[in-house]
Protein backbone atom coordinates (compact mmCIF):
# COMPACT_ATOMS: atom_id res chain seq x y z
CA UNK A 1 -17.45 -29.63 42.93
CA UNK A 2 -17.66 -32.78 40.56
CA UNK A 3 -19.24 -36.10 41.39
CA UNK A 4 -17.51 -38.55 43.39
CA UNK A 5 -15.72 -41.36 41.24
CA UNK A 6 -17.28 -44.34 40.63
CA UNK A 7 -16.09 -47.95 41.89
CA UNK A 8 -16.61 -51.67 41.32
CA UNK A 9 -17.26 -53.13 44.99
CA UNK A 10 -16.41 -56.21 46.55
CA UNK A 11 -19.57 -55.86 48.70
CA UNK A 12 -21.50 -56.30 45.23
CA UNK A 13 -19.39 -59.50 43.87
CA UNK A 14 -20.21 -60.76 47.11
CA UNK A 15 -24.29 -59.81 47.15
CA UNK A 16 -24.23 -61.18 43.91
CA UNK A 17 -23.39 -64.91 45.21
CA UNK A 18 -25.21 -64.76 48.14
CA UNK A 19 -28.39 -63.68 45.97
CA UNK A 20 -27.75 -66.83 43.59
CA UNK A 21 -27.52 -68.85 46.79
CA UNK A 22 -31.01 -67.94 48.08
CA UNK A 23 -33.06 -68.18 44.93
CA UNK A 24 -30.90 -71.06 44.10
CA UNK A 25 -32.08 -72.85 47.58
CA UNK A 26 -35.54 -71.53 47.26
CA UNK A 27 -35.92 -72.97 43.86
CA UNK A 28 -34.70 -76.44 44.74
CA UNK A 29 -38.11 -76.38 47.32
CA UNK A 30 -40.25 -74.65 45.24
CA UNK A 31 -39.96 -77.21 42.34
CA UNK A 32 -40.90 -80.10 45.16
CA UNK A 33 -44.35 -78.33 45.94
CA UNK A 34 -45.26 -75.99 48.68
CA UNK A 35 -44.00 -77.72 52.20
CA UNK A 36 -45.84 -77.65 55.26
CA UNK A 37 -43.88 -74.59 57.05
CA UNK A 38 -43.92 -72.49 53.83
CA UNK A 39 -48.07 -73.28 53.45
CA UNK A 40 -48.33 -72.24 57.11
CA UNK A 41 -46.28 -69.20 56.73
CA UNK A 42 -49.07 -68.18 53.66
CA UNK A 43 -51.86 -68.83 55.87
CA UNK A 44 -51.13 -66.78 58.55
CA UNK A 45 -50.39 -63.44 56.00
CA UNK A 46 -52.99 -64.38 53.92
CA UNK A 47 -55.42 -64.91 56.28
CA UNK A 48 -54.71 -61.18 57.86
CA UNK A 49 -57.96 -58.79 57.37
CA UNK A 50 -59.55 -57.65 54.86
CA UNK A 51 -59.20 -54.15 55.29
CA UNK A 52 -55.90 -54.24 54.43
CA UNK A 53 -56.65 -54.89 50.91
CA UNK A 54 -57.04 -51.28 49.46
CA UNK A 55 -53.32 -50.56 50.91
CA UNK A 56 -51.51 -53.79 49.55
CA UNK A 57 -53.47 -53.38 46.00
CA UNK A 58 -51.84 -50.06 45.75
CA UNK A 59 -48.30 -50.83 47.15
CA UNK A 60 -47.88 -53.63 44.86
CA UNK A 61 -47.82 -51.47 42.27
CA UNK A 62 -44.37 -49.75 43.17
CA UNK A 63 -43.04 -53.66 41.40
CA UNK A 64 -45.20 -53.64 38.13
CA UNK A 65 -42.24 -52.78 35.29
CA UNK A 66 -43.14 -49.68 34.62
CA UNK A 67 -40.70 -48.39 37.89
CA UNK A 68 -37.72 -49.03 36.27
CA UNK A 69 -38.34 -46.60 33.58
CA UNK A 70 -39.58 -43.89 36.26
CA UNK A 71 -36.89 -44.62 38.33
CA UNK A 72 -34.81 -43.94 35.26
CA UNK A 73 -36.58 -40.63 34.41
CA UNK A 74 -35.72 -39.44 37.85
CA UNK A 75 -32.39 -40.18 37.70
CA UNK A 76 -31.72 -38.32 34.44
CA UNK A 77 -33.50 -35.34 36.16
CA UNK A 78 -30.75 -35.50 39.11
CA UNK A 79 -28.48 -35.73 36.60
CA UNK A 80 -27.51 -39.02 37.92
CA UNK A 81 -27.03 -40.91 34.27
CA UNK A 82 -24.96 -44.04 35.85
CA UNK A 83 -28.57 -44.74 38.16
CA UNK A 84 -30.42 -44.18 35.18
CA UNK A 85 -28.45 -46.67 33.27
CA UNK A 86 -29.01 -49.12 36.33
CA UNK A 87 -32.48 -48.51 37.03
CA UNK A 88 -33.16 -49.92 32.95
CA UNK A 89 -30.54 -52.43 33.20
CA UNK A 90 -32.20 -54.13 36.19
CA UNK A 91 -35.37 -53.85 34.31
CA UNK A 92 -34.00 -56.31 31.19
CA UNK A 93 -32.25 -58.21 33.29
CA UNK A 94 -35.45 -58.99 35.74
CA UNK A 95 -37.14 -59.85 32.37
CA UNK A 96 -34.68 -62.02 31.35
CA UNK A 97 -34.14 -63.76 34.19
CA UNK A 98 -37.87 -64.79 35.42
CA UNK A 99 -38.33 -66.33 31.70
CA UNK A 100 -35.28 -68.37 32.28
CA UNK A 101 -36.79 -69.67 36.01
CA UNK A 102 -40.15 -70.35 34.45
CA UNK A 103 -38.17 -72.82 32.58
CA UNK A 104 -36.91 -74.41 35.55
CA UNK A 105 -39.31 -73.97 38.29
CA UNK A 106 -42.86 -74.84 37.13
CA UNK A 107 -45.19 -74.14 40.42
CA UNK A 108 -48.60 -72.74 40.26
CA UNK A 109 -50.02 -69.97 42.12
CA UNK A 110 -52.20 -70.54 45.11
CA UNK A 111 -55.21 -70.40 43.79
CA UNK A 112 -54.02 -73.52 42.44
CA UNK A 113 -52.27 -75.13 45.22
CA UNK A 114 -53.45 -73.48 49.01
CA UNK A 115 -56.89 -74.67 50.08
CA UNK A 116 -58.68 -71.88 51.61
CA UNK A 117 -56.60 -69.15 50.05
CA UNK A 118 -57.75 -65.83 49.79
CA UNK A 119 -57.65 -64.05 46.81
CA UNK A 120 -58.24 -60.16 46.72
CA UNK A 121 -57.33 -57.53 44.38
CA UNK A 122 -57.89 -59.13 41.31
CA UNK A 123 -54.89 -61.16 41.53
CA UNK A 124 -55.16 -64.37 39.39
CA UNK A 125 -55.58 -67.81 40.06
CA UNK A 126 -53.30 -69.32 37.61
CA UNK A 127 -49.83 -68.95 36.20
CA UNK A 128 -46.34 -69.64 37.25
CA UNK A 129 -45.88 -68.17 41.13
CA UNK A 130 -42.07 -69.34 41.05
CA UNK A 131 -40.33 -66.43 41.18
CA UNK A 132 -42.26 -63.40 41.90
CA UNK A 133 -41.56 -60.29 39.50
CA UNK A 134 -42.26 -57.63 41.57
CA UNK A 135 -40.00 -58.54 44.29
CA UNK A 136 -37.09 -58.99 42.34
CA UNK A 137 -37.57 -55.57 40.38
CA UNK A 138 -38.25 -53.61 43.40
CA UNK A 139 -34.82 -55.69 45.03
CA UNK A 140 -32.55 -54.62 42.18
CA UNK A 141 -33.42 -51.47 42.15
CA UNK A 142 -33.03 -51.08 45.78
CA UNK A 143 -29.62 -52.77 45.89
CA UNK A 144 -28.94 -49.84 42.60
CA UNK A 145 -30.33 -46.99 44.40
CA UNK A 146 -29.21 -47.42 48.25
CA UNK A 147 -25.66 -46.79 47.40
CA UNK A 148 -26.94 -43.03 45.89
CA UNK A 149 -29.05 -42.13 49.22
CA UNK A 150 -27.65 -40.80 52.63
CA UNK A 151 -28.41 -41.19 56.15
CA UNK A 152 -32.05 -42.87 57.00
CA UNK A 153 -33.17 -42.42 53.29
CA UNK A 154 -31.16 -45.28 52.46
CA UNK A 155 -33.33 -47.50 54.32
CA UNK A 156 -36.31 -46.36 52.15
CA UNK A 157 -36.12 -48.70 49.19
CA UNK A 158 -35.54 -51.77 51.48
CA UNK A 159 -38.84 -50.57 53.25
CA UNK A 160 -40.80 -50.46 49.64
CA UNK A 161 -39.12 -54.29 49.12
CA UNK A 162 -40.69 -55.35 52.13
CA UNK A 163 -44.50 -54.02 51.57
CA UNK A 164 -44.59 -55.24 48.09
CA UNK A 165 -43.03 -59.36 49.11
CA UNK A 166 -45.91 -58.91 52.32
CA UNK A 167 -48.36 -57.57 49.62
CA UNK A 168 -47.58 -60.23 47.15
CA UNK A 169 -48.67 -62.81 49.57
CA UNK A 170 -51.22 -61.06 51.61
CA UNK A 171 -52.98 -61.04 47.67
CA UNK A 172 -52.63 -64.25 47.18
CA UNK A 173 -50.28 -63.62 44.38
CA UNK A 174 -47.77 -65.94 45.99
CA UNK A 175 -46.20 -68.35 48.13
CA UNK A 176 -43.35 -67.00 51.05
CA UNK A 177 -41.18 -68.89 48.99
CA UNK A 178 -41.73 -67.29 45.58
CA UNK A 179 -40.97 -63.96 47.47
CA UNK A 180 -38.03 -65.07 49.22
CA UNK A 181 -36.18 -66.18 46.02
CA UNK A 182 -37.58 -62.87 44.07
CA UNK A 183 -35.44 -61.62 47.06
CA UNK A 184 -32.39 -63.29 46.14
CA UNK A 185 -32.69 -62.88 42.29
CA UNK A 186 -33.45 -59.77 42.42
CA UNK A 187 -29.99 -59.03 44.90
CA UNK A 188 -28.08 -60.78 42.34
CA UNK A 189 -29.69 -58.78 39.61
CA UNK A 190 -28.51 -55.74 41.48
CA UNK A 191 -25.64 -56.50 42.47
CA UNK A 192 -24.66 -57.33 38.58
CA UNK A 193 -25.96 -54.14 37.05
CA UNK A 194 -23.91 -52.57 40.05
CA UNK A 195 -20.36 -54.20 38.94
CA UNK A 196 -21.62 -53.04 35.19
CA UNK A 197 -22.31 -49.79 35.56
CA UNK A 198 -20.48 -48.69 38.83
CA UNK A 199 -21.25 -46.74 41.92
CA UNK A 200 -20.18 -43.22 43.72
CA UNK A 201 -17.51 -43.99 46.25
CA UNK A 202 -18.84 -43.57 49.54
CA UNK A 203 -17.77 -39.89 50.84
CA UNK A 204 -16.25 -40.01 54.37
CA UNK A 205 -12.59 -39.11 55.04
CA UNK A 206 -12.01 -38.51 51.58
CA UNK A 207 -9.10 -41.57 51.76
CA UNK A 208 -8.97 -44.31 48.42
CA UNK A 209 -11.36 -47.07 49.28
CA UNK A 210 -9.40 -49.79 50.33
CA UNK A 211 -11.39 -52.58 49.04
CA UNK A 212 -9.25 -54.24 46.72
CA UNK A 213 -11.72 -55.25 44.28
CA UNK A 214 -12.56 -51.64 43.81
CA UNK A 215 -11.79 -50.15 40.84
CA UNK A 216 -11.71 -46.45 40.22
CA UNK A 217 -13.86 -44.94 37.33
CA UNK A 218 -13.22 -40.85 37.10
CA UNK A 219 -16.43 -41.04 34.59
């Protein structure tokens, strides 16, 4: 039996909007400073116990670059080449794309800017926090992979997405903010490689997907 065909989706043209949107609205705040809501929001996950530290310092590796790569390993050794493709695609891009925010959003980490904050982990004090790299690596490749996975494993990279954005802060790393619009740069990124590359049509009554945008790739 060969692989399903691969299609162009809609659903990604679409993620890839709404992912500008968010980072595009969380960028326009961060640049101001860290409001009130967001600095309260930091507090409170921040200021969670320490003996959560051990756990977060090891989760937050699953966004260091080095994933893509491994991702990209694994997907050669299902003999998934398209994922593979993906997985290293979203790593350039995320690359690419937090150098060209650094030139736009200039906001320190907060070590810098939180009174009070709690640093742990070895996490530093200085630096651009505007966007954070981790969550938009671990995003793309969760937006890449998800479409791959069946049944309740396909909730499984949206679970790593959230314990690395909570670890990020809970470090000190960064602000909610920073997170949030990792979160939406990172969709975008995803979404992108996605309409690049392609991804299996979804296997259910066997019909043609009826998504307009879709275009079939027998490859």
């Amino acid at each position: 039996m060969g692989s399903p065909p691969l299609v162009r989706r809609r659903l990604d043209a679409a993620a890839a909007v709404a992912g500008l949107a968010l980072f595009g609205l969380c960028a326009l705040v961060a640049d101001r400073g860290v409001p009130a809501p967001e600095r309260a929001v930091f507090s409170w996950i921040n200021g969670l116990p320490d003996s959560l530290t051990v756990a977060t310092h090891t989760i937050q590796f699953l966004g260091v670059l080095a994933v893509g790569p491994i991702v990209a390993v694994i997907a050669l050794a299902a003999r998934r080449p398209r994922l593979a493709a993906a997985a290293l695609i979203v790593t350039a891009l995320k690359l690419l794309a937090e150098r060209f925010v650094w030139r736009l959003v200039a906001r320190d980490r907060p070590g810098m800017t939180e009174p009070g904050a709690v640093i742990r982990g070895g996490t530093p004090t200085t630096g651009l926090s505007f966007v954070s790299g981790h969550v938009v690596l671990v995003t793309g490749l969760a937006w890449c992979v998800t479409p791959y996975l069946r049944g309740a494993w396909r909730s499984a990279p949206w679970i790593v997405v959230a314990l690395v954005a909570f670890a990020r802060i809970y470090l000190g790393a960064h602000n909610p903010l920073d997170v949030l619009g990792g979160l939406g740069l990172g969709l975008a990124v995803g979404a992108l490689t996605n309409l690049i590359v392609g991804v299996p049509q979804p296997i259910s009554t066997g019909a043609p997907t009826s998504d307009p945008y879709s275009v079939q790739d027998p490859s």
